[in-house]
Protein backbone atom coordinates (compact mmCIF):
# COMPACT_ATOMS: atom_id res chain seq x y z
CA UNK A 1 -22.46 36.27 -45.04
CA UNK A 2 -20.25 39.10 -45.14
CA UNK A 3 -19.47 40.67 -41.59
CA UNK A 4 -19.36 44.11 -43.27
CA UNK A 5 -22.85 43.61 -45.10
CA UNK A 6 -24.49 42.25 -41.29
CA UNK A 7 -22.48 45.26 -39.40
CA UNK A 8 -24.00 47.78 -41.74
CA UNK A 9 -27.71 46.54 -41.70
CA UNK A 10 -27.68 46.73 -37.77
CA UNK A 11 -25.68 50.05 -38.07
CA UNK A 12 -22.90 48.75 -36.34
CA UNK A 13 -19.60 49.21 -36.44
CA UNK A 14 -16.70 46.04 -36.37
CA UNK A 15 -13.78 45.82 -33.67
CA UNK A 16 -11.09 43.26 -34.36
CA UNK A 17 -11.65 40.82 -37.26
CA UNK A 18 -12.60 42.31 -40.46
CA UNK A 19 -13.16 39.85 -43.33
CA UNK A 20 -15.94 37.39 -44.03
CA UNK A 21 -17.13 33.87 -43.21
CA UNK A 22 -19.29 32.44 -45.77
CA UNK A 23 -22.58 30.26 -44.85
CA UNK A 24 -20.39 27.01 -44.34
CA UNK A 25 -18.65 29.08 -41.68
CA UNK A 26 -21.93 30.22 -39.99
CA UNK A 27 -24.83 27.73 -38.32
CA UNK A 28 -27.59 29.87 -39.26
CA UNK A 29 -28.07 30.21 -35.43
CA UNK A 30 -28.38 33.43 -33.37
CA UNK A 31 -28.30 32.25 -29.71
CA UNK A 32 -26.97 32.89 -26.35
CA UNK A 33 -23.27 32.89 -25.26
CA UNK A 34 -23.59 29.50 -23.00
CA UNK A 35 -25.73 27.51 -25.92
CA UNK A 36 -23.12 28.58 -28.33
CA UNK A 37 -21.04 26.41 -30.60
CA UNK A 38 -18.84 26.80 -33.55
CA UNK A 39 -20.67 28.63 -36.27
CA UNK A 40 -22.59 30.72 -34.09
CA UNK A 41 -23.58 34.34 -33.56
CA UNK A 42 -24.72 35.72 -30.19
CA UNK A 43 -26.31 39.03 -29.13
CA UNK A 44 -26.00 40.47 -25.75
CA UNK A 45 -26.57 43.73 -24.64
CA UNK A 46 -23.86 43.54 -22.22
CA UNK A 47 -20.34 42.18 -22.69
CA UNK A 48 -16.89 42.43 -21.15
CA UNK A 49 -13.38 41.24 -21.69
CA UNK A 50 -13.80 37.39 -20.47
CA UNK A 51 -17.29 37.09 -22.85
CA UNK A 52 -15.19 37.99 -25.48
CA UNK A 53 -13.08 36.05 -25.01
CA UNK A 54 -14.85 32.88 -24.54
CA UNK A 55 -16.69 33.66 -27.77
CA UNK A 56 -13.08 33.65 -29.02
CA UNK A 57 -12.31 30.46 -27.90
CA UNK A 58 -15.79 28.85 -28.83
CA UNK A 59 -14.73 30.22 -32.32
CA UNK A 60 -18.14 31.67 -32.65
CA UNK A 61 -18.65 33.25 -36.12
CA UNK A 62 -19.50 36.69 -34.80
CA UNK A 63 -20.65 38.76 -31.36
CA UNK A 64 -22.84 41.61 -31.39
CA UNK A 65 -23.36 44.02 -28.39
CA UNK A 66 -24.53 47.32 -27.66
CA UNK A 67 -22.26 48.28 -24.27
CA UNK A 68 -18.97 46.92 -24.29
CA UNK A 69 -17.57 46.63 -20.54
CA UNK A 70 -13.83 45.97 -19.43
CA UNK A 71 -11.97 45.85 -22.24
CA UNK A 72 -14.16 43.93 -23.92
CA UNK A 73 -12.99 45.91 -27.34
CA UNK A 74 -9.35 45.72 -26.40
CA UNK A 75 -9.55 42.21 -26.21
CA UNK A 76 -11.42 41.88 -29.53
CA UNK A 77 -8.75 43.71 -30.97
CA UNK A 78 -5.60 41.57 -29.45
CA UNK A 79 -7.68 37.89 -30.52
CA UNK A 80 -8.25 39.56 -33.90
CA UNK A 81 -11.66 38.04 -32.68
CA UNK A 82 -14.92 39.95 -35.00
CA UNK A 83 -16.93 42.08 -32.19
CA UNK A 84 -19.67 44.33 -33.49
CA UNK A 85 -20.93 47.22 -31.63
CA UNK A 86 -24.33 48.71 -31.95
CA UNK A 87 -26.39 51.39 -30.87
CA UNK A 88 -29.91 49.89 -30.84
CA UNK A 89 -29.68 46.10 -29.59
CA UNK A 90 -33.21 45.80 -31.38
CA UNK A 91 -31.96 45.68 -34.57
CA UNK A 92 -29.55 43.02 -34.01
CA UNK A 93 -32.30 41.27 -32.62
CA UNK A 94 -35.10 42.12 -35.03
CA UNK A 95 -32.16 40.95 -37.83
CA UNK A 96 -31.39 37.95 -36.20
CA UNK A 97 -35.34 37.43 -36.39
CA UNK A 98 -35.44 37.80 -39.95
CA UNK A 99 -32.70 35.70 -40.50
CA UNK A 100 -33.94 32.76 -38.55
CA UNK A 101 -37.40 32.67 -40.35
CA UNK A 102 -36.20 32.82 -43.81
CA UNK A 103 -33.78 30.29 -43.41
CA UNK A 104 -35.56 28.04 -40.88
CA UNK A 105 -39.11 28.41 -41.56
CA UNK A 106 -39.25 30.11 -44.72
CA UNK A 107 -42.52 28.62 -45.74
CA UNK A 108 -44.52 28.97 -42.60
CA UNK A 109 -47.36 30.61 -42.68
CA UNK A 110 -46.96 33.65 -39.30
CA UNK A 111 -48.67 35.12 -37.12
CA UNK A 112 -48.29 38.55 -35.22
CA UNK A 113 -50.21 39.44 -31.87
CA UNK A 114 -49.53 42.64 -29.84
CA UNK A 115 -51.48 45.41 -27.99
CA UNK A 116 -51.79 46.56 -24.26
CA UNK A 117 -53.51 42.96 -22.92
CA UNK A 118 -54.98 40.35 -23.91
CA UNK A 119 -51.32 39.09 -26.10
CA UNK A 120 -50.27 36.44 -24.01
CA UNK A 121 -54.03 34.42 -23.85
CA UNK A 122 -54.89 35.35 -27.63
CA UNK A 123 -51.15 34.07 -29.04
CA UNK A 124 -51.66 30.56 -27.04
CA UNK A 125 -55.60 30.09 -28.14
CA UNK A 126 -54.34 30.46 -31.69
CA UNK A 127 -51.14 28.14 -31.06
CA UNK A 128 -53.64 25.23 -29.29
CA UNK A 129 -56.74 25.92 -31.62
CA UNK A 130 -53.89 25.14 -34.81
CA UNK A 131 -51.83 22.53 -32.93
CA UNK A 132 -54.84 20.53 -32.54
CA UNK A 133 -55.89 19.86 -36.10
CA UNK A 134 -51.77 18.06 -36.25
CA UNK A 135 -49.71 20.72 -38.12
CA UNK A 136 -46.29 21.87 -36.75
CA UNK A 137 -46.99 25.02 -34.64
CA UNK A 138 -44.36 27.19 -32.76
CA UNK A 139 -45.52 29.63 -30.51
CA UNK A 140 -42.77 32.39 -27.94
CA UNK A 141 -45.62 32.51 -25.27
CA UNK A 142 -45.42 29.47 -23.17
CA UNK A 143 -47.73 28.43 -20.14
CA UNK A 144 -46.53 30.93 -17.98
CA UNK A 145 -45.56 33.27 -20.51
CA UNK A 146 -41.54 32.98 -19.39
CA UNK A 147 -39.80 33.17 -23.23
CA UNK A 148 -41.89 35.59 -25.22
CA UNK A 149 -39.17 38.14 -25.24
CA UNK A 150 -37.74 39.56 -28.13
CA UNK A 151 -35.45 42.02 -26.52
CA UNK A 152 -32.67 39.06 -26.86
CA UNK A 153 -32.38 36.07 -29.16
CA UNK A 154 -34.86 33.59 -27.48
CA UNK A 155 -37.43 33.29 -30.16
CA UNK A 156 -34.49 33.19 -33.19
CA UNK A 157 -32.72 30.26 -30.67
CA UNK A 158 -36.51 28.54 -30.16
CA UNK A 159 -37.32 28.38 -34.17
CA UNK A 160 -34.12 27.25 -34.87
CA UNK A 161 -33.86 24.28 -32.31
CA UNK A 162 -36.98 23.51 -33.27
CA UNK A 163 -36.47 22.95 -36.42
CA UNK A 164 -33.23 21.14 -36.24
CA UNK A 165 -34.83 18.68 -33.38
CA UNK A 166 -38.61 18.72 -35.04
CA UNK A 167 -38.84 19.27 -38.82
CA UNK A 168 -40.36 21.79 -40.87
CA UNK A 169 -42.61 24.45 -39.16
CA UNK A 170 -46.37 24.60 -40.94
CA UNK A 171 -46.89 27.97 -38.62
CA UNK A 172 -45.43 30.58 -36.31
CA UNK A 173 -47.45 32.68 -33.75
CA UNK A 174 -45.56 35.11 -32.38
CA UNK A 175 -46.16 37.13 -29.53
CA UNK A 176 -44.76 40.88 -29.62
CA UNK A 177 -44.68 43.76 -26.82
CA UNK A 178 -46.65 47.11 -28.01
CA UNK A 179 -43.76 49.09 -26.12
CA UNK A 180 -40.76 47.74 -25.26
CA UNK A 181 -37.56 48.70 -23.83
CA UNK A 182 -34.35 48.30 -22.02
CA UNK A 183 -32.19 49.57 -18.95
CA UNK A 184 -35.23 52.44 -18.63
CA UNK A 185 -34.88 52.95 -22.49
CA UNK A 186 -37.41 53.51 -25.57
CA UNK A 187 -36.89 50.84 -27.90
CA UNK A 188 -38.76 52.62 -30.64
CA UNK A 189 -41.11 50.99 -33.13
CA UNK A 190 -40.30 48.00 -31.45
CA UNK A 191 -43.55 46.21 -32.41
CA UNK A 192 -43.27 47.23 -35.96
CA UNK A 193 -39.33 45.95 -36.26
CA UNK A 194 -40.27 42.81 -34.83
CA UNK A 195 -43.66 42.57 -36.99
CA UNK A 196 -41.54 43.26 -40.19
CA UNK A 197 -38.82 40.70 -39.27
CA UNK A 198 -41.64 37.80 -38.63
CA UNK A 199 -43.62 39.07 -42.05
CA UNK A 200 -47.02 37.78 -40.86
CA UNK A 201 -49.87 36.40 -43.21
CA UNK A 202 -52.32 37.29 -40.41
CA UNK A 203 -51.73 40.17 -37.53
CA UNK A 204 -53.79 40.46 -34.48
CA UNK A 205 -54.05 44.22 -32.21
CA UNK A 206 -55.80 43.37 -28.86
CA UNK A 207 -56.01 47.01 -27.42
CA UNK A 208 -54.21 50.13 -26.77
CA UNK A 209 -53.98 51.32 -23.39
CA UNK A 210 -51.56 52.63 -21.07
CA UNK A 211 -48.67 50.50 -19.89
CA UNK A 212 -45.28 50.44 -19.50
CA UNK A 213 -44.75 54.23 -17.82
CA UNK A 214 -41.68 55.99 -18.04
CA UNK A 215 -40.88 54.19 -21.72
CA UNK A 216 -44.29 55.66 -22.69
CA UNK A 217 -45.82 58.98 -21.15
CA UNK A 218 -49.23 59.21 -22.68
CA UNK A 219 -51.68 57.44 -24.97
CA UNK A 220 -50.60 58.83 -27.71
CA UNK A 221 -46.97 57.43 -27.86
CA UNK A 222 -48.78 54.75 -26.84
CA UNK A 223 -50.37 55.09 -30.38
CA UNK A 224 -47.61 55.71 -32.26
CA UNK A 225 -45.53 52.77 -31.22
CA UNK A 226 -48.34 50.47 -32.52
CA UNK A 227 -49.64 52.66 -35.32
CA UNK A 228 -47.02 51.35 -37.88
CA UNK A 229 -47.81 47.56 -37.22
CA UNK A 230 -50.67 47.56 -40.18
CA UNK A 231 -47.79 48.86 -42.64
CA UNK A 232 -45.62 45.70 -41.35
CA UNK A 233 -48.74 42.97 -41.75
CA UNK A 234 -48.66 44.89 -45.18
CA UNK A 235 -50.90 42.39 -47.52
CA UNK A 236 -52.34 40.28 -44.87
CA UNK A 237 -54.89 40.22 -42.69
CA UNK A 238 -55.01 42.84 -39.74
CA UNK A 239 -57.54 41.53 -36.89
CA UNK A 240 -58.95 44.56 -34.56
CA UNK A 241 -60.51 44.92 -31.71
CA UNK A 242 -63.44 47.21 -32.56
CA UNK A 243 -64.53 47.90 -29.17
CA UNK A 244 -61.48 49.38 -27.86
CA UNK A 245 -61.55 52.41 -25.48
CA UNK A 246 -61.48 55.55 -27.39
CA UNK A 247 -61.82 53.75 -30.30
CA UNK A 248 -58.17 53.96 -30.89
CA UNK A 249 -57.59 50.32 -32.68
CA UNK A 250 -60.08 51.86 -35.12
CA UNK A 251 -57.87 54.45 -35.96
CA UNK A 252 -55.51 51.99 -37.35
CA UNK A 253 -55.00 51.68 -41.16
CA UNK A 254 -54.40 47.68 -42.31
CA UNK A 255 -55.18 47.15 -45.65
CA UNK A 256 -57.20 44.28 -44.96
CA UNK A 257 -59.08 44.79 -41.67
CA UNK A 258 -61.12 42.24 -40.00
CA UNK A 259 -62.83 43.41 -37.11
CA UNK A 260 -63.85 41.59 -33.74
CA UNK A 261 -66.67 42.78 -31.39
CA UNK A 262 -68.79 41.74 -28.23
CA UNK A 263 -71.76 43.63 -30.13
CA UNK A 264 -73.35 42.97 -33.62
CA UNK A 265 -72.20 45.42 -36.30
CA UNK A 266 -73.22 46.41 -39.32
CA UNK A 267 -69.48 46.40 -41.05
CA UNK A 268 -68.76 45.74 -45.01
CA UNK A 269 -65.51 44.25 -43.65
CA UNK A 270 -64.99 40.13 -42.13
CA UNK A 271 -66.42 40.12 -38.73
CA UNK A 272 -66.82 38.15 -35.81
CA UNK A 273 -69.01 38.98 -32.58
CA UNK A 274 -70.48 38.06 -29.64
CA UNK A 275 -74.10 37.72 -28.67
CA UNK A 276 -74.54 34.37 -25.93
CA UNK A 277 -72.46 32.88 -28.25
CA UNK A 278 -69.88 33.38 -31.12
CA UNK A 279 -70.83 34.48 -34.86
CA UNK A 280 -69.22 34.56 -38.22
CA UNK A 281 -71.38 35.65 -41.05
CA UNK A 282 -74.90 35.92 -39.05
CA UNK A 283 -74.17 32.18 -38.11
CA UNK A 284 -73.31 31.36 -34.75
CA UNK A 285 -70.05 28.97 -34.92
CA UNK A 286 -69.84 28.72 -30.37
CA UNK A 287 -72.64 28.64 -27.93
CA UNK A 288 -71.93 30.56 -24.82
CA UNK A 289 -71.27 26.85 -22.93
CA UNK A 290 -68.61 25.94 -25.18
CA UNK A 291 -66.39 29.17 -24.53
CA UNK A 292 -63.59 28.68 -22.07
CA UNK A 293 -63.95 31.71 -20.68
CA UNK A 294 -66.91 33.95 -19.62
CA UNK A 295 -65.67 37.04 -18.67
CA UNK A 296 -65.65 40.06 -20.83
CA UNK A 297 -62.14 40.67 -21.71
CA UNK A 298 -61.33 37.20 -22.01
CA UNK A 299 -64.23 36.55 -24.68
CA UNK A 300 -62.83 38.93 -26.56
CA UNK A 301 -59.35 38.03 -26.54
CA UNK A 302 -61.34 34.50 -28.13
CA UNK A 303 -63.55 36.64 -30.76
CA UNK A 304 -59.28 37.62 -31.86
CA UNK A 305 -58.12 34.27 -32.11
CA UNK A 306 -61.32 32.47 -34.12
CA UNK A 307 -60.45 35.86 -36.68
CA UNK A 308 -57.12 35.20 -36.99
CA UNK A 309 -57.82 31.34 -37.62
CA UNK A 310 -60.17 32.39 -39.96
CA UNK A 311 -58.21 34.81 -41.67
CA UNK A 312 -55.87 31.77 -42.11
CA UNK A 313 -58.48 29.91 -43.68
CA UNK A 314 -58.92 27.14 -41.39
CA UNK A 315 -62.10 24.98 -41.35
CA UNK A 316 -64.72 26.34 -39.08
CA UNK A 317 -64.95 23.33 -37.23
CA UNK A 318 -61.79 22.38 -37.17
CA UNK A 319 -61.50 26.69 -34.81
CA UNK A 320 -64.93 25.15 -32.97
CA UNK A 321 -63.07 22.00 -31.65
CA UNK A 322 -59.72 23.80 -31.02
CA UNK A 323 -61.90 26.75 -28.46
CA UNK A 324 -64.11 23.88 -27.04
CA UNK A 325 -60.68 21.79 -25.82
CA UNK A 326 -58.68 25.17 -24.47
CA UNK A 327 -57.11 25.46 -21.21
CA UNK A 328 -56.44 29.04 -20.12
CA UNK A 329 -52.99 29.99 -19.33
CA UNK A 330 -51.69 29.99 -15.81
CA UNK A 331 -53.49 32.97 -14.10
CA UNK A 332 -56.25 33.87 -16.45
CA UNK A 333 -59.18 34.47 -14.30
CA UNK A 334 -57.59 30.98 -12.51
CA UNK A 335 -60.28 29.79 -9.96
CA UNK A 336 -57.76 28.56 -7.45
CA UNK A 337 -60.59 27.51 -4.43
CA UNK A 338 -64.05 27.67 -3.43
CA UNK A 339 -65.31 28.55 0.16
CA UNK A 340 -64.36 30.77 -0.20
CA UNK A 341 -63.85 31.24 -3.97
CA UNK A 342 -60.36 32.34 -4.97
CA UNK A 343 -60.01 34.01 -8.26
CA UNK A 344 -55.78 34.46 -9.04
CA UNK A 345 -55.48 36.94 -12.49
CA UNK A 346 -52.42 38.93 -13.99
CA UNK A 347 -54.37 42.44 -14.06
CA UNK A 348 -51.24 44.72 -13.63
CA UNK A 349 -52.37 47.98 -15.47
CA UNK A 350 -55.32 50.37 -15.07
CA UNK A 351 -57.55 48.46 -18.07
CA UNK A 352 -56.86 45.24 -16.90
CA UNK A 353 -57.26 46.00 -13.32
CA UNK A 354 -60.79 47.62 -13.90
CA UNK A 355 -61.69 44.93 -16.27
CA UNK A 356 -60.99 41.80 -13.95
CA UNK A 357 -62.52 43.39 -10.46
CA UNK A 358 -65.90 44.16 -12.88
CA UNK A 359 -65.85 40.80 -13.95
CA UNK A 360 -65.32 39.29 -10.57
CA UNK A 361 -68.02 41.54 -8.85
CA UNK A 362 -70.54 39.73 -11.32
CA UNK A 363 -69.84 36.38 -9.23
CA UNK A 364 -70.54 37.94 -6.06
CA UNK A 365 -73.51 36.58 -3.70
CA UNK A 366 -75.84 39.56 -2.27
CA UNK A 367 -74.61 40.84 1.06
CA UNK A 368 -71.15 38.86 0.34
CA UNK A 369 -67.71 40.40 0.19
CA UNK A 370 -65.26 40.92 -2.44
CA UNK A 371 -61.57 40.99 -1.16
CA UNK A 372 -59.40 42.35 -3.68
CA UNK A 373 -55.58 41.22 -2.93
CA UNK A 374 -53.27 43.62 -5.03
CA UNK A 375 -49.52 43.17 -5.36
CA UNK A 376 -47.56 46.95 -5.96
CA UNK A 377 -45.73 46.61 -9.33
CA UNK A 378 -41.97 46.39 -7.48
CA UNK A 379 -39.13 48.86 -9.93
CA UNK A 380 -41.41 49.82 -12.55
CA UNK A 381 -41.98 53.45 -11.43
CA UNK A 382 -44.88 55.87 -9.40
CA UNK A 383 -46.48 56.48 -12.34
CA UNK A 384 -47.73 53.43 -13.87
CA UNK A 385 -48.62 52.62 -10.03
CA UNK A 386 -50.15 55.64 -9.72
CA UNK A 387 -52.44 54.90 -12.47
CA UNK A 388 -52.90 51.51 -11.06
CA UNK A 389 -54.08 52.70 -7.67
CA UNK A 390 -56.01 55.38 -9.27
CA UNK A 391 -58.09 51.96 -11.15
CA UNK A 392 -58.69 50.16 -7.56
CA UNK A 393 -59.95 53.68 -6.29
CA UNK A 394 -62.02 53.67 -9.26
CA UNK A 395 -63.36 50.39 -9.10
CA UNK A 396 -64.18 50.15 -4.95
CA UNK A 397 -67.63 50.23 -3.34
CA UNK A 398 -69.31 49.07 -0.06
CA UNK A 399 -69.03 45.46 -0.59
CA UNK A 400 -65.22 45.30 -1.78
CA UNK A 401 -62.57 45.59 0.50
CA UNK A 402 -59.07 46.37 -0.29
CA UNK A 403 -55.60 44.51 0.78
CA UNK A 404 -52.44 45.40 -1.02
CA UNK A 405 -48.87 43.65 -0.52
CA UNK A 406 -45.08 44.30 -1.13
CA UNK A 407 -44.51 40.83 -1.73
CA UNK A 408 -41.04 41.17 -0.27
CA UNK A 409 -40.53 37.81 0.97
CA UNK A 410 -40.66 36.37 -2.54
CA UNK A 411 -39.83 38.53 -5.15
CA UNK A 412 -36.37 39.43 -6.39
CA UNK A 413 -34.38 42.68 -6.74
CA UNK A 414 -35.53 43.65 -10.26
CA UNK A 415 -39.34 43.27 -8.48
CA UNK A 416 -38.75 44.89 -5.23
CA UNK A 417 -40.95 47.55 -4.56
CA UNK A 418 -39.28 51.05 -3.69
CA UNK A 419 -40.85 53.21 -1.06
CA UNK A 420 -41.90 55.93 -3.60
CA UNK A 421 -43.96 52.98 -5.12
CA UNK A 422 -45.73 52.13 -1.96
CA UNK A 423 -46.24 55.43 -0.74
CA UNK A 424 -48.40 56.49 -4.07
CA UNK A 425 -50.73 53.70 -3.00
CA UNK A 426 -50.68 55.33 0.34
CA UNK A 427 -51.48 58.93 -0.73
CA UNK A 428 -53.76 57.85 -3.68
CA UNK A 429 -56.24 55.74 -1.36
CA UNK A 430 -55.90 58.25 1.34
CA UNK A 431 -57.13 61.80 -1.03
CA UNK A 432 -60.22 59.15 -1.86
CA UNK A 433 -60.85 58.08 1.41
CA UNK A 434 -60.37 53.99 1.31
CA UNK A 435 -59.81 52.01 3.73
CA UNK A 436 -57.04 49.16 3.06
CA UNK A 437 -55.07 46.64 4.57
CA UNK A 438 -51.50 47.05 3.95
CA UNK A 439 -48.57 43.37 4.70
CA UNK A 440 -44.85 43.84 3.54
CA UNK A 441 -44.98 40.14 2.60
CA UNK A 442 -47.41 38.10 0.45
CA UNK A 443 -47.48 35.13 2.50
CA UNK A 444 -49.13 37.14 5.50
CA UNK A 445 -51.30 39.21 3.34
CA UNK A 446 -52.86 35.48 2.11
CA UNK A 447 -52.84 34.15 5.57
CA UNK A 448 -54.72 37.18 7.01
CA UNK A 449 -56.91 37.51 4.27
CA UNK A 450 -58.00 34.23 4.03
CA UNK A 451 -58.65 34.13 7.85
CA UNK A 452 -61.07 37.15 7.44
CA UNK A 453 -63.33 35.70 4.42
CA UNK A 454 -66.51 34.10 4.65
CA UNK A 455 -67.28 30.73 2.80
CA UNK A 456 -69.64 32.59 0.19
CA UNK A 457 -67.15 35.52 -0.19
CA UNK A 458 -64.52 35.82 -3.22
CA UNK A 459 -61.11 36.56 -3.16
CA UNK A 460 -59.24 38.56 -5.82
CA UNK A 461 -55.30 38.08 -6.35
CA UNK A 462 -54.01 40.48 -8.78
CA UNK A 463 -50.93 41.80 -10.26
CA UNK A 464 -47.61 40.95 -11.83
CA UNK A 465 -44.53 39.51 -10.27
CA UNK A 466 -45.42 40.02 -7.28
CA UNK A 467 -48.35 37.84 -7.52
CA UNK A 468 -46.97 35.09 -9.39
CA UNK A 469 -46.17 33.17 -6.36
CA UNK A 470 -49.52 32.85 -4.66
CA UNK A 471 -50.81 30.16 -6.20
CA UNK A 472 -47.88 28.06 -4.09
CA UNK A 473 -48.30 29.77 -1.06
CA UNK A 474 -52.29 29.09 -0.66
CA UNK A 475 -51.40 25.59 -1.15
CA UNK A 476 -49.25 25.52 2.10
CA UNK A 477 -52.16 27.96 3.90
CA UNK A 478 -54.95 25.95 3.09
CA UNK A 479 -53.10 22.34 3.77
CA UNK A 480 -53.00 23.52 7.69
């Protein structure tokens, strides 16, 4: 690999070193300063003087950043040491992506999910439903959904261990963010780099709704940022939700559509839908007993999965036993206690947020209460929370009462909720006239709310980050 040829493709441009090292010179490896050894190339956005220095002295075959920070290029230049600088990380990244399949997992067959929700529990249903017939299976979206970032090189550094510590990979299913970004920026046509880099036999679009505010204004960039993902899956098979709001999956132009729907259609195109029960072909493949889940949403994200398995031509049975022997991800519609029942989900955005109280209402006795708990989305901006509030407005009636939390007693700086953020929850439920119960920290928003339930009464935790640490704090409330 030429230095020249690698700073050009990520339109960079070289500081210190200029020459070559050829492939005996370089691992193959893309990874993180720390992991790195001799041979190796790391990507961080950030780096100063010392990190360039200890790449330096790891004799690492190459470093790649976009913001150099205290001399970091001054010391490049004095070690003679080969420092490239960018101006979009994500094509370092989206490189080092492509790199790491073709020369790791070159005959894989991949797989690509993205869209507003639904990624996370659709890319680990098609990892378990294919690691349980015995082939090799790598997936970046883990049981609590910690590594599937491509913003740095995690997944290129988790294909390549694996390979070197496992063998051969028979599949890849990769998880990638409809809109992604970094330090408050637009990384644009993120999904479609990242799509392009993993060159997918099958491709999977959940939904498009809004998320991620302030990166994305409106539905329509919205749009755009996934609208080129078809062009990436190019030949293969591009799985779509045909029920999507405003019908804007449909919009999308794959060559080789397979559509997904919780209604029977009458479509010239591969299909699979629900009616009490799973179908492919006017057979039914699942009965409504065997489905993991049974809410709405969550069927659907399943209806994605058996399509993509299909699309890789797996046996039926061999996708029947797979969805019959599924676990759900940590905080899926997770029923945590009963007596009062405790439902814990990660509904963070308007869609999901409507979608999981509707579901949850459906479990609720006559004459019972629903208690939704809602976390505020800490440093991510009024307006996504605005549109989040405006969903809870939306979805309250007489039987559903509201109690919303800071969660500042366990969540960290990059989650801490700003007073902006807390007083749009204020102002929205106060224009519509809802009453709410308001706790700075989680843990006495769960004590207080679980002192005020019934036994035939449900409880709703919701939200992101700031949620994530309930399930360990009920344990501690309900042990006294």
């Amino acid at each position: 690999m030429i230095i020249q040829d690698l700073a050009s493709f990520i339109e960079g441009n070289i500081v210190g070193k200029d020459s070559f090292f050829d492939d005996e010179g370089f691992t193959g490896r893309f990874t993180f300063l720390n992991d790195a050894v001799e041979g190796d190339i790391v990507i961080r956005h950030k780096i100063n003087g010392k990190g360039v220095e200890i790449a330096a002295g790891k004799n690492l075959a190459c470093l790649i950043t976009q913001t150099p920070q205290d001399g970091a290029c001054d010391k490049a230049k004095e070690l003679n040491f080969p420092l490239i600088v960018v101006d979009k990380i994500e094509l370092a990244t989206a490189y080092a992506l492509k790199w790491t399949v073709e020369k790791f997992s070159p005959d894989s067959k991949n797989v690509i999910i993205t869209g507003t929700n639904g990624k996370s529990t659709t890319s680990h249903l098609i990892y378990h439903i294919l690691k349980n017939t015995g082939v090799h299976v790598l997936t970046n979206t883990d049981s609590e959904s910690e590594f599937n970032t491509l913003i740095d090189p995690m997944v290129s550094k988790l294909i390549s261990d694996e390979v070197k510590n496992n063998g051969k990979l028979d599949y890849l299913v990769i998880e990638v963010s409809e809109v992604q970004g970094w330090l408050g920026n637009l990384m644009k046509h993120h999904a479609y780099l990242m799509a392009s880099a993993v060159k997918p036999s099958v491709g999977v679009i959940t939904n498009i709704a809004m998320d991620h505010i302030g990166l994305v204004n409106s539905i329509d960039e919205v749009f755009d940022e996934i609208n080129q993902v078809p062009n990436a899956i190019g030949d293969g098979v591009t799985v779509l939700n045909y029920d999507d709001d405003d019908d804007l999956v449909m919009k999308l132009t794959p060559k080789h559509p397979f559509l997904c729907s919780m209604n029977n259609m009458d479509s010239k195109n591969p299909n699979v839908y629900y009616d009490n029960g799973i179908f492919y072909e006017g057979k039914r493949i699942l009965e409504n007993k065997d489905l993991p889940f049974t809410s709405h949403h969550f069927i659907q994200n399943i209806l994605s999965a058996v399509a993509a398995c299909i699309s890789l031509n797996m046996d039926i049975e061999d996708i029947v036993e797979g969805v019959k022997s599924y676990r759900p991800l940590n905080r899926r519609f997770s029923k945590l206690h009963e007596n009062p029942l405790i439902v814990d989900d990660f509904a963070h955005n308007p869609d999901g947020i409507k979608a999981t109280i509707a579901e949850t209402r459906k479990l609720l006795a006559e004459n019972q209460t629903l208690y939704v708990v809602c976390s505020i989305r800490g440093s991510r901006g009024v307006e996504i929370n605005k549109l989040n509030v405006e969903a809870l407005a939306e979805s309250m009636d007489d039987n559903t009462k509201l109690v919303l939390s800071s969660s500042n007693d366990v969540v960290d700086h990059l989650n801490f909720v700003e007073d902006e953020e807390r007083e749009i929850f204020f102002e929205v439920l106060n224009q519509n006239n809802i009453d709410y119960n308001y706790f700075d920290n989680l843990c006495d928003c769960l004590k207080d709310t679980y002192k005020c339930a019934d036994a035939n009464d449900i409880i709703l935790l919701i939200g992101a980050q700031g949620m994530d640490p309930a399930e360990g704090l009920l344990e501690n409330i309900l042990r006294k």
